[in-house]
N, C-alpha and C. Protein backbone atom coordinates (compact mmCIF):
# COMPACT_ATOMS: atom_id res chain seq x y z
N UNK A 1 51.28 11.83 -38.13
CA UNK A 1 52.25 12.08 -39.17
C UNK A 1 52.91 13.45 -38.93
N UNK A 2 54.22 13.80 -39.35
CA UNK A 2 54.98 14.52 -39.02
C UNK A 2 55.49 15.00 -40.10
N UNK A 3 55.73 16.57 -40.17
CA UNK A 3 55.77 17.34 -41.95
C UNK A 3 56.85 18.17 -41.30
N UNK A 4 57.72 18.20 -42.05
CA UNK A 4 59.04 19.65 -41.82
C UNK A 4 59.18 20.06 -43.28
N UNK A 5 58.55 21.66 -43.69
CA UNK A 5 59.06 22.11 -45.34
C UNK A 5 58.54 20.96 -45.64
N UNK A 6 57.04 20.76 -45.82
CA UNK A 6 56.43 20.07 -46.98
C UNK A 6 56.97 18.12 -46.94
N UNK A 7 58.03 17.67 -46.08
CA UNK A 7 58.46 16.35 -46.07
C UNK A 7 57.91 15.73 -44.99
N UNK A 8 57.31 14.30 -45.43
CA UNK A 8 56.58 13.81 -44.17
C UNK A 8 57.97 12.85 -43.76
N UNK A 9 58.13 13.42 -42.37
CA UNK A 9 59.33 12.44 -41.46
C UNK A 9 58.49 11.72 -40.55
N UNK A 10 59.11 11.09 -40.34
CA UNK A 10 58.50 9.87 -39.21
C UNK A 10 59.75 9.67 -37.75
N UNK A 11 58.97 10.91 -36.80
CA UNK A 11 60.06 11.54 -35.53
C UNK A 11 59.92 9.98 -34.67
N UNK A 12 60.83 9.82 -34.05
CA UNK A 12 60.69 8.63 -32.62
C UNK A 12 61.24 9.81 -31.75
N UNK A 13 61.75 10.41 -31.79
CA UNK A 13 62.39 11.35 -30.51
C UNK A 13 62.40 12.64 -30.79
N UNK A 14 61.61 13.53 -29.68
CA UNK A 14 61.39 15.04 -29.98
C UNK A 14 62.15 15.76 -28.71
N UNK A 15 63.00 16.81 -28.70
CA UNK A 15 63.63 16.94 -27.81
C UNK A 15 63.65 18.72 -27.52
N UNK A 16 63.50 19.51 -26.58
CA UNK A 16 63.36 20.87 -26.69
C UNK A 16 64.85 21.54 -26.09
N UNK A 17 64.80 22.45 -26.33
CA UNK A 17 66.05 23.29 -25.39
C UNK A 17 66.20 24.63 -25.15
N UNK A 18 66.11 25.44 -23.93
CA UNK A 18 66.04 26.60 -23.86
C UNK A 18 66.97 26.84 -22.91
N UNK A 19 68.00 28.39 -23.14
CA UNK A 19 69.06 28.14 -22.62
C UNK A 19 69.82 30.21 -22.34
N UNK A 20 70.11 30.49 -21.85
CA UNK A 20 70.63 31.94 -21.72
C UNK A 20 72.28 31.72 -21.76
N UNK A 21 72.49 32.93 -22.42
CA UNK A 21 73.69 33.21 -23.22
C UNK A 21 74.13 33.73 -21.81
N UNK A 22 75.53 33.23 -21.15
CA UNK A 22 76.26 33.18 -19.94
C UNK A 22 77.62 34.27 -20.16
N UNK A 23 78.32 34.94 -20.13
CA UNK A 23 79.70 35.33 -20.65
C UNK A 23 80.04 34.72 -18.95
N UNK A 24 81.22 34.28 -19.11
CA UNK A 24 82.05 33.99 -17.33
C UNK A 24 83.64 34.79 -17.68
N UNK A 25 83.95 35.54 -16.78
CA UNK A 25 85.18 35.97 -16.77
C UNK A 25 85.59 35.39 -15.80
N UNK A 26 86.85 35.02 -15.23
CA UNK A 26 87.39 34.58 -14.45
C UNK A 26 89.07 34.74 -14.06
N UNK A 27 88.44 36.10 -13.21
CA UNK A 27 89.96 37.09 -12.73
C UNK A 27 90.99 35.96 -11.91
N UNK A 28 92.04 35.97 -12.39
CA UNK A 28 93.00 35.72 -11.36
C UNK A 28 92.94 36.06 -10.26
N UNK A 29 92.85 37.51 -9.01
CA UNK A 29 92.11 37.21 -7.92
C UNK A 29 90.69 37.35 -8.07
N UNK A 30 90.60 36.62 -6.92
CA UNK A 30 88.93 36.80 -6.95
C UNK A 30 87.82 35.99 -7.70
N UNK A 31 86.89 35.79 -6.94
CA UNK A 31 85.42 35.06 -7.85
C UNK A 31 85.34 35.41 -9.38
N UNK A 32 84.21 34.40 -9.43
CA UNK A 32 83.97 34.39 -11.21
C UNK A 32 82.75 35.73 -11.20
N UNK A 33 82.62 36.40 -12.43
CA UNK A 33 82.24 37.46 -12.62
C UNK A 33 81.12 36.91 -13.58
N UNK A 34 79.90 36.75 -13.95
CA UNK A 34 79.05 36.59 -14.45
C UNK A 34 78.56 37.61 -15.23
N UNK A 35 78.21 37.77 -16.57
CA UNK A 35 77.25 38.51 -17.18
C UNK A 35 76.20 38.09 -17.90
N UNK A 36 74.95 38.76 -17.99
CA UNK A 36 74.33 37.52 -18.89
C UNK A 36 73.59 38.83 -20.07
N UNK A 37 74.15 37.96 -21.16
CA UNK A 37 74.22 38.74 -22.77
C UNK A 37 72.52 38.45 -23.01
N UNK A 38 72.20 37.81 -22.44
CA UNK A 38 70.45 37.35 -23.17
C UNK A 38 70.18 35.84 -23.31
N UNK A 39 69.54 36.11 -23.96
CA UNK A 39 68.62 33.83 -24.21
C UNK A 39 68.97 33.35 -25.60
N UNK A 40 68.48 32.77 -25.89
CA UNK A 40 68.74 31.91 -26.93
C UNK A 40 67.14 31.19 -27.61
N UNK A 41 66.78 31.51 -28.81
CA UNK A 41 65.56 30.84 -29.11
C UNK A 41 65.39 29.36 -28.51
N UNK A 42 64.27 29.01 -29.03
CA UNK A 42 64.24 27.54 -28.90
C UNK A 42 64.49 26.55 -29.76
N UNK A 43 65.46 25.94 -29.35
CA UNK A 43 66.12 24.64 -30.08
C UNK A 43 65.17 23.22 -29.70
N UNK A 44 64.94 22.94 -30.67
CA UNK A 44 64.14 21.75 -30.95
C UNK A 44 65.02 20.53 -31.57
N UNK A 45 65.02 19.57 -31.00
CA UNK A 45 66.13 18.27 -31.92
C UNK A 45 65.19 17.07 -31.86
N UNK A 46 65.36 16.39 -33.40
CA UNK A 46 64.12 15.60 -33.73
C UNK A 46 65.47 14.25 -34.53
N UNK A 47 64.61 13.38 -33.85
CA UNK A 47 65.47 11.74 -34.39
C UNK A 47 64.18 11.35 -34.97
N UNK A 48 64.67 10.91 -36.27
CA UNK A 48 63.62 9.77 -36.58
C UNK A 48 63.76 9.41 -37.91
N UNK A 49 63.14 9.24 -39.15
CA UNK A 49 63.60 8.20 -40.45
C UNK A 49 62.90 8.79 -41.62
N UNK A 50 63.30 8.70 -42.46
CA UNK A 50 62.67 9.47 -43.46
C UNK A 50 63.07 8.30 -44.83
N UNK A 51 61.63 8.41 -45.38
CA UNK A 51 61.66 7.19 -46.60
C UNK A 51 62.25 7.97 -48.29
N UNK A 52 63.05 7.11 -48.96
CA UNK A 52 63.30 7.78 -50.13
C UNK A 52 64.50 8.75 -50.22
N UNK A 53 65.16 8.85 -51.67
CA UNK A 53 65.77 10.28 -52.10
C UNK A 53 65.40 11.28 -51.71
N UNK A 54 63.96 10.91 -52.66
CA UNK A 54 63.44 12.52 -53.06
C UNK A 54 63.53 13.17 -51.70
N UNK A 55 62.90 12.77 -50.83
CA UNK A 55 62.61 12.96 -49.31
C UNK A 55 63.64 13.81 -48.61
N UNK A 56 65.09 12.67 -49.29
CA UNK A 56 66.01 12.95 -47.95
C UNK A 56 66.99 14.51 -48.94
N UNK A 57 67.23 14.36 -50.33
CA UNK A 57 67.12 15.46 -50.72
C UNK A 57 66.73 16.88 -50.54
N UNK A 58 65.72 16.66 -50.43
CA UNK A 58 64.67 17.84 -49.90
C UNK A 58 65.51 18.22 -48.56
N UNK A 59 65.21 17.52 -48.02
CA UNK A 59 65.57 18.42 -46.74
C UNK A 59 66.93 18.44 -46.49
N UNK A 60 67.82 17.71 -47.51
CA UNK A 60 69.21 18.44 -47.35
C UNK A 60 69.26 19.29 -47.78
N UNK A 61 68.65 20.23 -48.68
CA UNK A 61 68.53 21.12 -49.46
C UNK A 61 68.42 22.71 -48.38
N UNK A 62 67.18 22.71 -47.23
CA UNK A 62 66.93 22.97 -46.64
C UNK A 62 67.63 24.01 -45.90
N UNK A 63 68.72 23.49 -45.16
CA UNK A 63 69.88 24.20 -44.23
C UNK A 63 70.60 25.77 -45.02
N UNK A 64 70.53 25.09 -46.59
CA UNK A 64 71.29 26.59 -47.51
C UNK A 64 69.88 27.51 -47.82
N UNK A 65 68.82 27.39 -47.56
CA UNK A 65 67.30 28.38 -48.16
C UNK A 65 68.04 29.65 -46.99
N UNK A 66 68.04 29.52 -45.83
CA UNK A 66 67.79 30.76 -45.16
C UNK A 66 66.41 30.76 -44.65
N UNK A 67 65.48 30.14 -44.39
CA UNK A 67 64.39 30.31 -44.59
C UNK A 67 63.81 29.18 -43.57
N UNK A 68 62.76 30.06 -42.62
CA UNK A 68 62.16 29.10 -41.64
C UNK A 68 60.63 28.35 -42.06
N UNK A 69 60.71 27.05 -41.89
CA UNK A 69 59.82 26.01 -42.36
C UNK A 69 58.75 25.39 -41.21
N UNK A 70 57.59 25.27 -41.57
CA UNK A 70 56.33 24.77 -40.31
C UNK A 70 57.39 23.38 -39.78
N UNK A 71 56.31 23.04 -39.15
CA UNK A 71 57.00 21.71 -38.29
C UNK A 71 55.80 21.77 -37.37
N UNK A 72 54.94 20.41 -37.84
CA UNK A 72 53.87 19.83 -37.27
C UNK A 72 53.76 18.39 -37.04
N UNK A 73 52.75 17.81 -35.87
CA UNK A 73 53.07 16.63 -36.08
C UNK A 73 52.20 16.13 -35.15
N UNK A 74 51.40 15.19 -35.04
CA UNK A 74 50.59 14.59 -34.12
C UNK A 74 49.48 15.22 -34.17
N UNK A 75 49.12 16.26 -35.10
CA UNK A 75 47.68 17.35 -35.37
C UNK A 75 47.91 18.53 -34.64
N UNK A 76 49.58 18.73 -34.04
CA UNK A 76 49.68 20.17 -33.55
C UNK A 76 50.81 20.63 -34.81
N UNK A 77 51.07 22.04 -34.48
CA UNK A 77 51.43 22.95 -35.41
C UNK A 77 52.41 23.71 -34.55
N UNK A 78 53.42 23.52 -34.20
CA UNK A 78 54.61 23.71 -33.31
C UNK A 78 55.36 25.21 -33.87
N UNK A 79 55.11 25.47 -34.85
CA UNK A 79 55.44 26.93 -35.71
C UNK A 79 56.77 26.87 -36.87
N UNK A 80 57.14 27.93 -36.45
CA UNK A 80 58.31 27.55 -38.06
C UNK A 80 59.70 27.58 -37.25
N UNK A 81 60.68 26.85 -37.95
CA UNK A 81 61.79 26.81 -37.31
C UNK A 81 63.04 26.85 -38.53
N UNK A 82 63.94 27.40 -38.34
CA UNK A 82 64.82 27.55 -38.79
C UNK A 82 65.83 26.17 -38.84
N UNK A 83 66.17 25.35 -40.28
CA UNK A 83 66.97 24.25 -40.02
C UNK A 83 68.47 24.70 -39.97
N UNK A 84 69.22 24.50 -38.82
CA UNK A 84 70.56 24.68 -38.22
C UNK A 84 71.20 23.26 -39.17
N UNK A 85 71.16 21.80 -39.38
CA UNK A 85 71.79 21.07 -39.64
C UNK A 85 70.42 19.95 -39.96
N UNK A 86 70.97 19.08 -40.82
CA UNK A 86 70.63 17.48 -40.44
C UNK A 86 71.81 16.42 -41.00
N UNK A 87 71.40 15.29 -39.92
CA UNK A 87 72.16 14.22 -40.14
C UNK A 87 72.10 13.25 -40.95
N UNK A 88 72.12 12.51 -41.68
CA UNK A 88 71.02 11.61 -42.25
C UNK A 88 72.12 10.42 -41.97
N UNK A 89 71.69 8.88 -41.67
CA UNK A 89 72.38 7.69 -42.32
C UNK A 89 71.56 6.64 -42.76
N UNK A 90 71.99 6.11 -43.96
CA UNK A 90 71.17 5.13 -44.20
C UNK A 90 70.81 3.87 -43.82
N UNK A 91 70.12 3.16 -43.44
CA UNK A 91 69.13 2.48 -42.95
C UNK A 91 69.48 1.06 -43.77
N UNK A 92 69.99 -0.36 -43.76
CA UNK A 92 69.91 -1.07 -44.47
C UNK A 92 68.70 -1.58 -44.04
N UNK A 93 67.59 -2.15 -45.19
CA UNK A 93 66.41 -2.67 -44.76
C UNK A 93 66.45 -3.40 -46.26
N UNK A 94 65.62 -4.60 -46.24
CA UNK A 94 65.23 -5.68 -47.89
C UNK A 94 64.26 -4.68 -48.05
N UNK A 95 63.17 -4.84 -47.08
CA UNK A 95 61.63 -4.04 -47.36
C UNK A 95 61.51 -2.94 -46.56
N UNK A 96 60.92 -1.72 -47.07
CA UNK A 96 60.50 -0.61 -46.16
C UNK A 96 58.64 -0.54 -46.72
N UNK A 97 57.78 -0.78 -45.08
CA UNK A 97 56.64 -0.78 -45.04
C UNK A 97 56.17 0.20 -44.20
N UNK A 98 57.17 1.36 -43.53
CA UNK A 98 56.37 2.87 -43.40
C UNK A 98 55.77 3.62 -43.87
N UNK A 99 56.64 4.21 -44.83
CA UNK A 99 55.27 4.93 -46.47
C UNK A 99 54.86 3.48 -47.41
N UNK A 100 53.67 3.30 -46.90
CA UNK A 100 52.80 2.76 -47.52
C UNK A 100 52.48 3.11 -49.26
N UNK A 101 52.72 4.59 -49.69
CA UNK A 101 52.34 4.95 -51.16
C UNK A 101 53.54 5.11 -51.56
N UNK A 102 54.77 4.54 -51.36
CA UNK A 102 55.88 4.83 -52.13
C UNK A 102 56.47 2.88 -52.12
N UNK A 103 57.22 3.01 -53.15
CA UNK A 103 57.58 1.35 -53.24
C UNK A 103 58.37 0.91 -52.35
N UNK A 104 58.21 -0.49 -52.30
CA UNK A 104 58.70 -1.29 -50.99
C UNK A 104 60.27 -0.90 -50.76
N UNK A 105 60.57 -0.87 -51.86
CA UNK A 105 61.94 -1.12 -52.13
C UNK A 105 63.35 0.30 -51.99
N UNK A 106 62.13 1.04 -51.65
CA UNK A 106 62.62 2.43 -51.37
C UNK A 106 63.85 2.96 -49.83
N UNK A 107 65.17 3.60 -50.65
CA UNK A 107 65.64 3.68 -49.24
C UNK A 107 64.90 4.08 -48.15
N UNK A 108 65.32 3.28 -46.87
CA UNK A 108 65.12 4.15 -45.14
C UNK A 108 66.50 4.77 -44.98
N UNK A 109 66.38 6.25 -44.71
CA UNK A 109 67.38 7.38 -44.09
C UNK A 109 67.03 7.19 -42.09
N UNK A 110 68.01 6.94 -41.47
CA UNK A 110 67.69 7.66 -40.04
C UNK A 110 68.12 8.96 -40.14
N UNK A 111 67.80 9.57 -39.36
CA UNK A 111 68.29 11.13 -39.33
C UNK A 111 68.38 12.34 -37.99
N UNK A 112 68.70 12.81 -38.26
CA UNK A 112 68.90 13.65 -36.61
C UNK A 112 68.88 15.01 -37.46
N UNK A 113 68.04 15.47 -36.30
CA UNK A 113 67.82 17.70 -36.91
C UNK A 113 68.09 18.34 -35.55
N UNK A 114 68.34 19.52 -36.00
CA UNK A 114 68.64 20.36 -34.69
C UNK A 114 67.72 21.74 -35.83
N UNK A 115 67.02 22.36 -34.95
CA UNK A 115 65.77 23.63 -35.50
C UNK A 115 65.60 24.56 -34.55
N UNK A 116 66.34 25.75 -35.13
CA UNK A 116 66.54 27.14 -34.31
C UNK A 116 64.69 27.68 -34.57
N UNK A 117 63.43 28.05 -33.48
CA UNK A 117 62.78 28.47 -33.25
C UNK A 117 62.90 30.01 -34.06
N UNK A 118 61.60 30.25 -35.02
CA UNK A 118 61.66 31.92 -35.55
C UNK A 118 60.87 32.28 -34.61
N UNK A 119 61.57 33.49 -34.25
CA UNK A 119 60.80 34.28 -33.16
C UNK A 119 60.21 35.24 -33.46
């Protein structure tokens, strides 16, 4: 099971990204001029479905706190990450039988996150 800020999501796709900040100038004569400004935390991007309002609420809520949230999942503890965005679309389904303690009848959200790493 998989928790971001207290919401259990249910990830199918976990994706990492680490990346250095490039500036390129590129003089009319002559080669390209390279500088490099520094790195970039780690970006983490997570696909997967989330059951319910309340649920998908919550973590739209999320992006305006300012505020970096755990993010665990499989019995590891990946640290806190800052939410940059999420996507959400809804899911037509008759029955939803993922959360088992919430009613059948409850929306499925798919969803897509992108999570700036606190360093």
């Amino acid at each position: 099971m998989w928790t971001y800020g207290n919401v259990r999501i249910i990830v199918t796709e976990k994706s990492d990204e680490k990346k250095q900040v490039i500036a390129r100038l590129q003089p009319i004569q002559g080669t390209t001029v390279h500088q490099t400004l520094g790195h970039e935390g780690l970006i983490t991007k997570l696909t997967g479905f989330v059951v319910g309002f309340t649920e998908k609420e919550h973590l739209e809520t999320l992006p305006a706190s300012g505020i970096a949230y755990n993010l665990t999942g499989y019995g590891k503890d990946y640290g806190d990450f800052f939410p940059s965005n999420f996507t959400f679309e809804h899911t037509h389904t008759v029955v939803q039988t993922i959360r088992t303690d919430l009613d059948c009848d409850e929306p499925v959200f798919s969803f897509t996150a992108e999570l700036f790493k606190d360093v």
